[in-house]
Protein backbone atom coordinates (compact mmCIF):
# COMPACT_ATOMS: atom_id res chain seq x y z
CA UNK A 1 0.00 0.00 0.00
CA UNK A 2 1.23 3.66 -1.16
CA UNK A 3 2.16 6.02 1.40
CA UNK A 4 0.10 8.46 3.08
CA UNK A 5 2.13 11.83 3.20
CA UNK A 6 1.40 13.98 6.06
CA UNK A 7 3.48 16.55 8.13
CA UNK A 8 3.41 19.43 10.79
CA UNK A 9 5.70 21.79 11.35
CA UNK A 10 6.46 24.67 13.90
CA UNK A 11 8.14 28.24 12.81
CA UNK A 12 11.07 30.57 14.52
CA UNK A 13 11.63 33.27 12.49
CA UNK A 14 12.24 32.14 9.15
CA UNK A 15 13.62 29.03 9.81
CA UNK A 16 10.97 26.78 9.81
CA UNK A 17 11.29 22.83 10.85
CA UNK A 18 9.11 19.70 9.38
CA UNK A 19 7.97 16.87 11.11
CA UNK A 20 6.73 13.80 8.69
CA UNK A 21 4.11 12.02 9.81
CA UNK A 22 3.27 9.98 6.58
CA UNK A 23 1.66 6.72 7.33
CA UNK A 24 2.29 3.17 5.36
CA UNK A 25 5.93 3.12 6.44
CA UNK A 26 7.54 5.30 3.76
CA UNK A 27 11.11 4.69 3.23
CA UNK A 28 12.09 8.04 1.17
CA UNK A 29 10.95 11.65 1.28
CA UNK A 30 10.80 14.16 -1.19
CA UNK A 31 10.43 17.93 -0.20
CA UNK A 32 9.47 21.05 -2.08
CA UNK A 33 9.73 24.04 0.02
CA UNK A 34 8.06 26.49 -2.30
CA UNK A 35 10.91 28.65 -2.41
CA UNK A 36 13.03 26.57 -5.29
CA UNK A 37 14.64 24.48 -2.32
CA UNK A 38 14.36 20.93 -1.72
CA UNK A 39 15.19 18.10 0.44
CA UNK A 40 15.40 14.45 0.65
CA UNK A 41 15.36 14.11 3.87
CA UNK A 42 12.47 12.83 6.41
CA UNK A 43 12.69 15.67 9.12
CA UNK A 44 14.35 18.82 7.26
CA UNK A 45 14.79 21.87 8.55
CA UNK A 46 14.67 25.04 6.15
CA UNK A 47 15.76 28.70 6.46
CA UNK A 48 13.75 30.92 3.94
CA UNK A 49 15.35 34.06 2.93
CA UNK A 50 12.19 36.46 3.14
CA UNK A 51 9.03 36.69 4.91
CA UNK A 52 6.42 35.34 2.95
CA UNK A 53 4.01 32.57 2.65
CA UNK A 54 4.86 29.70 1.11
CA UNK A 55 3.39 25.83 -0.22
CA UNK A 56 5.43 23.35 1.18
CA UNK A 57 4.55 19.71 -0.99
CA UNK A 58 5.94 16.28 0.57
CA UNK A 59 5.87 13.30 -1.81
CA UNK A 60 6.41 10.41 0.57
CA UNK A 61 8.05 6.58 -1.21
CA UNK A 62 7.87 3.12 -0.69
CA UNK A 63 8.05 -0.14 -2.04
CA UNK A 64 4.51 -0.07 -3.19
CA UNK A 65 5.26 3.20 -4.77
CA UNK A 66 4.68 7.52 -4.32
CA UNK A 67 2.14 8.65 -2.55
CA UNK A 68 -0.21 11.98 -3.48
CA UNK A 69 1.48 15.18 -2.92
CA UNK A 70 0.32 16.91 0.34
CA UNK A 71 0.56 20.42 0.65
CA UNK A 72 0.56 23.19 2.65
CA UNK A 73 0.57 26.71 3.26
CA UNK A 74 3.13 28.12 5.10
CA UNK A 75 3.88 31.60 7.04
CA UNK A 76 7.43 32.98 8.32
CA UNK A 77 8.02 36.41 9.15
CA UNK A 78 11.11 37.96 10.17
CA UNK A 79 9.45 40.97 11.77
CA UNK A 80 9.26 38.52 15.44
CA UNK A 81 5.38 38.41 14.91
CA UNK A 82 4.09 34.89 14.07
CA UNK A 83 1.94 35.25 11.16
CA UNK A 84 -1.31 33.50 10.10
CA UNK A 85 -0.26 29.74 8.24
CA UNK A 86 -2.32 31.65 5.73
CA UNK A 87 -2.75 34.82 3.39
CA UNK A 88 -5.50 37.47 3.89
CA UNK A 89 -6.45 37.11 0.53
CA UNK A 90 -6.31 32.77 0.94
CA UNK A 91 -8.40 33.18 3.87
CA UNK A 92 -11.41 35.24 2.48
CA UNK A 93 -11.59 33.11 -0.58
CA UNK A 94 -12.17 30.04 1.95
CA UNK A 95 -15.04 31.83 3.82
CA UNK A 96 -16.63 32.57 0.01
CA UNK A 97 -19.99 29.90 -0.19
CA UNK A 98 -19.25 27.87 -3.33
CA UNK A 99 -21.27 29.48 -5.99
CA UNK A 100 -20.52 32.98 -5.19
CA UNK A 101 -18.96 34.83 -7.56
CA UNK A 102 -16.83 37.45 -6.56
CA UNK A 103 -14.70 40.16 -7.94
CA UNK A 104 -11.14 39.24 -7.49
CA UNK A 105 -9.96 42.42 -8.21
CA UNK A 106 -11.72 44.08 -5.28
CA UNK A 107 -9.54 41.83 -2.80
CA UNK A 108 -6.41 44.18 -2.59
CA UNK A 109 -8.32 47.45 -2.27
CA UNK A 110 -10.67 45.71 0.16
CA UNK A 111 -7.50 44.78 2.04
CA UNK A 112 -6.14 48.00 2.51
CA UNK A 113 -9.41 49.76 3.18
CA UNK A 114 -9.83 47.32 6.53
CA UNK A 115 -5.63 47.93 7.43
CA UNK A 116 -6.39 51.56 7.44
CA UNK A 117 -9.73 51.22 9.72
CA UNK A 118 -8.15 49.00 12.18
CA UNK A 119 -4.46 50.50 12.02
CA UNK A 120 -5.16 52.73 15.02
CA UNK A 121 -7.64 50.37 17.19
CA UNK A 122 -5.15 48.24 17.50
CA UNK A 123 -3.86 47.63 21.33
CA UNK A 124 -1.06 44.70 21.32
CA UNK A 125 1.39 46.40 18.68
CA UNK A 126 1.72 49.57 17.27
CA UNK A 127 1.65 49.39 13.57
CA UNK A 128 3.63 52.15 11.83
CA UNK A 129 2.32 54.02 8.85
CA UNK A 130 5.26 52.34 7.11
CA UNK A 131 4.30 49.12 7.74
CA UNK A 132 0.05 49.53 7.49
CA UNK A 133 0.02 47.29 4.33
CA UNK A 134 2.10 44.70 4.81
CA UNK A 135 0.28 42.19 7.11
CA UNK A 136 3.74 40.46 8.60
CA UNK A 137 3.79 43.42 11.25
CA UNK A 138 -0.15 43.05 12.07
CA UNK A 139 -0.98 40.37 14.94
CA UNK A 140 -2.63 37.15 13.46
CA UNK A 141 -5.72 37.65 15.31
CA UNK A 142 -6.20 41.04 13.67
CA UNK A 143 -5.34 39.53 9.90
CA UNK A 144 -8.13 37.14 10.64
CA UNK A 145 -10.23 39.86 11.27
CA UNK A 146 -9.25 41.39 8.58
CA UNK A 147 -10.34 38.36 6.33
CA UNK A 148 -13.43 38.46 8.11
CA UNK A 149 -14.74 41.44 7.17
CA UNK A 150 -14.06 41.76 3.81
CA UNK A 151 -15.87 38.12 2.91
CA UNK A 152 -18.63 39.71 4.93
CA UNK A 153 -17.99 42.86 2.35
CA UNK A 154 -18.03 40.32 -0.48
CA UNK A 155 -20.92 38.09 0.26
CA UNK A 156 -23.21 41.42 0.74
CA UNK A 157 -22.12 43.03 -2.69
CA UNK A 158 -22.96 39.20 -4.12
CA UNK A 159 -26.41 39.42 -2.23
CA UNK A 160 -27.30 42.55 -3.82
CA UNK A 161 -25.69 41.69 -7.04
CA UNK A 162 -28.28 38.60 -7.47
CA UNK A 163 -31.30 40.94 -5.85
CA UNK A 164 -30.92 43.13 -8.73
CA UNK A 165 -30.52 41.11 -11.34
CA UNK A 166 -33.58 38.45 -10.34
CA UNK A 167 -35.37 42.05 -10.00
CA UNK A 168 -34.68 43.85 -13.11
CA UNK A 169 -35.95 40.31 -15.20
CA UNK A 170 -39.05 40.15 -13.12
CA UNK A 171 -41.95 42.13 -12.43
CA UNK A 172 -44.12 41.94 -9.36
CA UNK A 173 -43.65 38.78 -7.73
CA UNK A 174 -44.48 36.57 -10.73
CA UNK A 175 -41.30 35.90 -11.43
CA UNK A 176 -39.33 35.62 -7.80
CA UNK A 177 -38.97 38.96 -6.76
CA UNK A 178 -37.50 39.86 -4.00
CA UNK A 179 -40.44 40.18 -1.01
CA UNK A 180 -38.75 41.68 1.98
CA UNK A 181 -35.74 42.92 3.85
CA UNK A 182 -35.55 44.49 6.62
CA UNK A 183 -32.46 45.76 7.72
CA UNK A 184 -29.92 43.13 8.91
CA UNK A 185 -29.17 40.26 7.26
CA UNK A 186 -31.39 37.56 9.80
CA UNK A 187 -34.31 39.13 9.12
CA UNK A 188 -34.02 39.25 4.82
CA UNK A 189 -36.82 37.29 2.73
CA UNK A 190 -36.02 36.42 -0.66
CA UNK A 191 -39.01 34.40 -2.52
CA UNK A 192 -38.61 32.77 -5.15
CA UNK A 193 -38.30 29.31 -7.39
CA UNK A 194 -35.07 30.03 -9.27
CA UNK A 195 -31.11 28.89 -8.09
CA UNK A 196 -30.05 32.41 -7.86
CA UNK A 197 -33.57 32.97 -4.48
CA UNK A 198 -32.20 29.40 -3.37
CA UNK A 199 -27.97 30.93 -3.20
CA UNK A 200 -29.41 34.26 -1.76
CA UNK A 201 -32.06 32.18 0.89
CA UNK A 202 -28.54 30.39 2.00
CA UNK A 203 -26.57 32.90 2.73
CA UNK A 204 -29.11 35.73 4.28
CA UNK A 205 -31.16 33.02 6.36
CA UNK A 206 -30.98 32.94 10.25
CA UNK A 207 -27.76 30.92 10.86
CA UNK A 208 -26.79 31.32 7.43
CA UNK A 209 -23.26 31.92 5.92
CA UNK A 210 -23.81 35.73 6.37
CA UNK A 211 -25.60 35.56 10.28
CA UNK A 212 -22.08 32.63 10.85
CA UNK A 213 -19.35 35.22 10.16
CA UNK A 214 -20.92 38.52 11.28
CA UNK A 215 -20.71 36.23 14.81
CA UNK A 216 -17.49 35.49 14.07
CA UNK A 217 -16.72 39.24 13.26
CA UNK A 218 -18.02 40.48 16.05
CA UNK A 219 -16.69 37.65 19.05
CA UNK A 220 -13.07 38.10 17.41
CA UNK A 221 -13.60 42.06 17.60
CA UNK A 222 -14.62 42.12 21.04
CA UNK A 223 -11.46 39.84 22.15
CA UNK A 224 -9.69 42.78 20.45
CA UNK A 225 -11.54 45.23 22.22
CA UNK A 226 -12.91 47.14 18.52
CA UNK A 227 -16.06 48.45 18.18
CA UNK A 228 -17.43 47.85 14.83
CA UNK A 229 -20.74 48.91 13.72
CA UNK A 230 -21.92 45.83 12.43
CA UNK A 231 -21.60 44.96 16.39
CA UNK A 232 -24.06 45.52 18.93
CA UNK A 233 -21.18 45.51 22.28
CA UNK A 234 -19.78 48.53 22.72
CA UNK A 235 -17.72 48.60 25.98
CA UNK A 236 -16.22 51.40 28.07
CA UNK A 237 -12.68 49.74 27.05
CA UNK A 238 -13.46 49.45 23.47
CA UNK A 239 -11.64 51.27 21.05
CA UNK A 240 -13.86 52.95 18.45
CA UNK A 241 -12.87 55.68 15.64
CA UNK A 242 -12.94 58.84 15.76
CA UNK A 243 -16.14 59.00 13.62
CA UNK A 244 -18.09 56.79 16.17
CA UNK A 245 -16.95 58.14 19.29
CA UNK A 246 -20.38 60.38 19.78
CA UNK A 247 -21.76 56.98 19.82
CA UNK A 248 -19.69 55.71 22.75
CA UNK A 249 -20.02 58.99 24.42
CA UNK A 250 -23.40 58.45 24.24
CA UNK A 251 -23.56 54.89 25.65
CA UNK A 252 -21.22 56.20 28.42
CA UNK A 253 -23.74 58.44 29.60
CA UNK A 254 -26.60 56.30 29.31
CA UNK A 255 -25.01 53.48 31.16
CA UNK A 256 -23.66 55.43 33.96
């Protein structure tokens, strides 16, 4: 029987060093770092030269033959913060529901619009202007955030991207109009027959994909201690822009 290839690994800095744990007793090891590098060996160690993220692929052998590649993403950082074992822009296409389609052009700009928000909420490090865009200086919990938001950015432009074209081709409610929303995505009725009602019904439902991550958005926020106004908790402690601080002002008052 063919190998099962498998690994972990654990990061300082950039060197980075790989555990095997390929099953079916493999007696040779091939190693693709990602960065042009290689090794034969079962346990290698690697130094990268730059921060970055990078697919690692292990091809374990044995008598029976190769088994599948197994990959994986990897993050090293130089900058002493231990990054995310994935991309930003890798983690927002994995919160995407299949079936979405979404502009992949928007991701960078999307990116940089929530670095900017965030840049000066942030408690645990400072993060220079210098140094705003390049998510290796951000903590990992904050890059997750980060992810968060835009897919929740994403998923509503796809919402309202499938709203108005099922409306424009319909008229009335013949043809699968849209019914009702009411502000906030829980609470949105889409009627309907057609695939495109069915994708929207999925993802604005109670304890849909959309209702999942705003929860998500807002339980990593507060352990961050960031008001956002997609979130209802707004502490004394939590940092809020400038542009929302009459809000917490007000709350102060009406809590004290």
């Amino acid at each position: 029987m063919i190998p099962t290839a498998n690994f972990t690994y654990s990061v300082d800095g950039l060197e980075v060093t790989f555990t095997d744990r390929s099953t079916q007793g493999p007696t040779s090891w091939s190693w693709d770092f990602g960065d042009g590098e290689t090794s034969t060996d079962q346990d290698p160690s690697h130094i990268y030269s730059r921060r970055g993220f990078f697919v690692v692929t292990l091809i374990s052998t044995n008598a029976d033959g190769p088994s599948e590649a197994f990959q994986l993403s990897v993050g090293v950082s130089d900058t002493g913060i231990t990054p995310l074992p994935k991309s930003i822009y890798d983690i927002v296409l994995s919160y995407i529901p299949s079936g979405v389609d979404i502009n992949i052009g928007e991701l960078d700009g999307l990116i940089k619009k929530w670095q900017l928000y965030l840049q000066p909420l942030i408690n645990d490090i400072v993060i220079e202007d210098a140094h705003v865009y390049d998510e290796f200086y951000w903590p990992p919990l904050a890059n997750q955030l980060i992810a968060e938001l835009i897919a929740f950015d994403l998923i509503l432009q796809a919402i309202s991207l499938l709203i108005s074209s099922s409306s424009s081709s319909s008229s009335g409610t013949a043809g699968g109009a849209l019914k009702k929303v009411v502000t906030g995505p829980s609470t949105a009725e889409w009627h309907g027959p057609s695939e495109a009602n069915d994708s929207v019904n999925n993802m604005v439902k109670p304890g849909g994909s959309l209702d999942t991550l705003k929860e998500q958005i807002c339980m990593l926020a507060k352990r961050l201690r960031i008001w956002l106004p997609i979130c209802s908790d707004l502490r004394e402690d939590t940092n809020v822009p400038e542009i929302f601080e009459p809000i917490r002002d007000a709350y102060n008052i009406i809590i004290s």
